[in-house]
Protein backbone atom coordinates (compact mmCIF):
# COMPACT_ATOMS: atom_id res chain seq x y z
CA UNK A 1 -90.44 129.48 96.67
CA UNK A 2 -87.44 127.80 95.89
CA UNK A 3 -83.83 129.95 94.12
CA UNK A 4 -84.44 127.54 91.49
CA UNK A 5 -88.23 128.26 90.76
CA UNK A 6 -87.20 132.06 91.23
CA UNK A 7 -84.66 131.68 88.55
CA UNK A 8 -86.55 130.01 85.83
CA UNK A 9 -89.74 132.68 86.56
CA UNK A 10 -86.95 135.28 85.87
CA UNK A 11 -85.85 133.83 83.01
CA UNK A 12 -89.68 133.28 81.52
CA UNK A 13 -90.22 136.88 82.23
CA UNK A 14 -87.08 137.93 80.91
CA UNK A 15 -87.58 135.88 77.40
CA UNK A 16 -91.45 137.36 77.70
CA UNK A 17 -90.12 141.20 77.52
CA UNK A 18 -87.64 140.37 74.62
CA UNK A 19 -90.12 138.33 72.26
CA UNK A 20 -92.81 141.66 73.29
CA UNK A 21 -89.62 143.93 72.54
CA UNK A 22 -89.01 142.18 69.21
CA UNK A 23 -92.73 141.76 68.22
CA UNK A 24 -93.20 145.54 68.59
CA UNK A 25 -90.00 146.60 66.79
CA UNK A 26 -90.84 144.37 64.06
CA UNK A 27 -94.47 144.81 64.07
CA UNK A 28 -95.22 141.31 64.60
CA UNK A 29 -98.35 141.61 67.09
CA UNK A 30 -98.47 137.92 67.03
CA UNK A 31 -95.07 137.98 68.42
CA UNK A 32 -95.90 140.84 70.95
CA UNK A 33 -98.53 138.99 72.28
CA UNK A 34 -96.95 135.81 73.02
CA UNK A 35 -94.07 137.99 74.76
CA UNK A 36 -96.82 139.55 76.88
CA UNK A 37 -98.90 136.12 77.79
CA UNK A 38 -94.98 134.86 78.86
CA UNK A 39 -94.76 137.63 81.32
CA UNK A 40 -98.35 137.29 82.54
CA UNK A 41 -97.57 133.13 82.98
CA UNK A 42 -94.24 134.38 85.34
CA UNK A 43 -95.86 136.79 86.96
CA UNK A 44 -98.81 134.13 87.91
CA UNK A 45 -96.56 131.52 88.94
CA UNK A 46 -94.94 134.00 91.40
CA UNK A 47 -98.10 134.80 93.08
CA UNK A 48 -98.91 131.27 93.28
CA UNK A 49 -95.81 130.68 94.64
CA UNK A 50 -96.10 133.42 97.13
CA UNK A 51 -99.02 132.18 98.24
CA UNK A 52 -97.41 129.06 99.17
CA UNK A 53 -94.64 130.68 100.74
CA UNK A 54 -97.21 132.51 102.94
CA UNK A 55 -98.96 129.33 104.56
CA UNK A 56 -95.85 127.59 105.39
CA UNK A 57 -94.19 130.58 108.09
């Protein structure tokens, strides 16, 4: 996995917890949930990613 595709996984997962953050403070659920599916996207990425990283070594 490359810095760069590190960084922007980060940065989904990052923007993820603050819309879930903001959702739930505000009680937007819609909001919440859209925070949450962000995180699950990073976090699936980085597996995938991962994976990758394992067949090459």
């Amino acid at each position: 996995m490359s810095g760069i595709d590190k960084l922007k996984n980060a940065a989904e997962d990052a923007a993820g917890k603050a819309k879930e953050a903001v959702g739930k403070t505000t009680g937007d659920r819609d909001l919440e949930a859209e925070g949450n599916k962000d995180q699950t996207k990073s976090s699936l990425k980085s597996a995938g990613e991962n994976v990758k990283d394992a067949f090459k070594n």
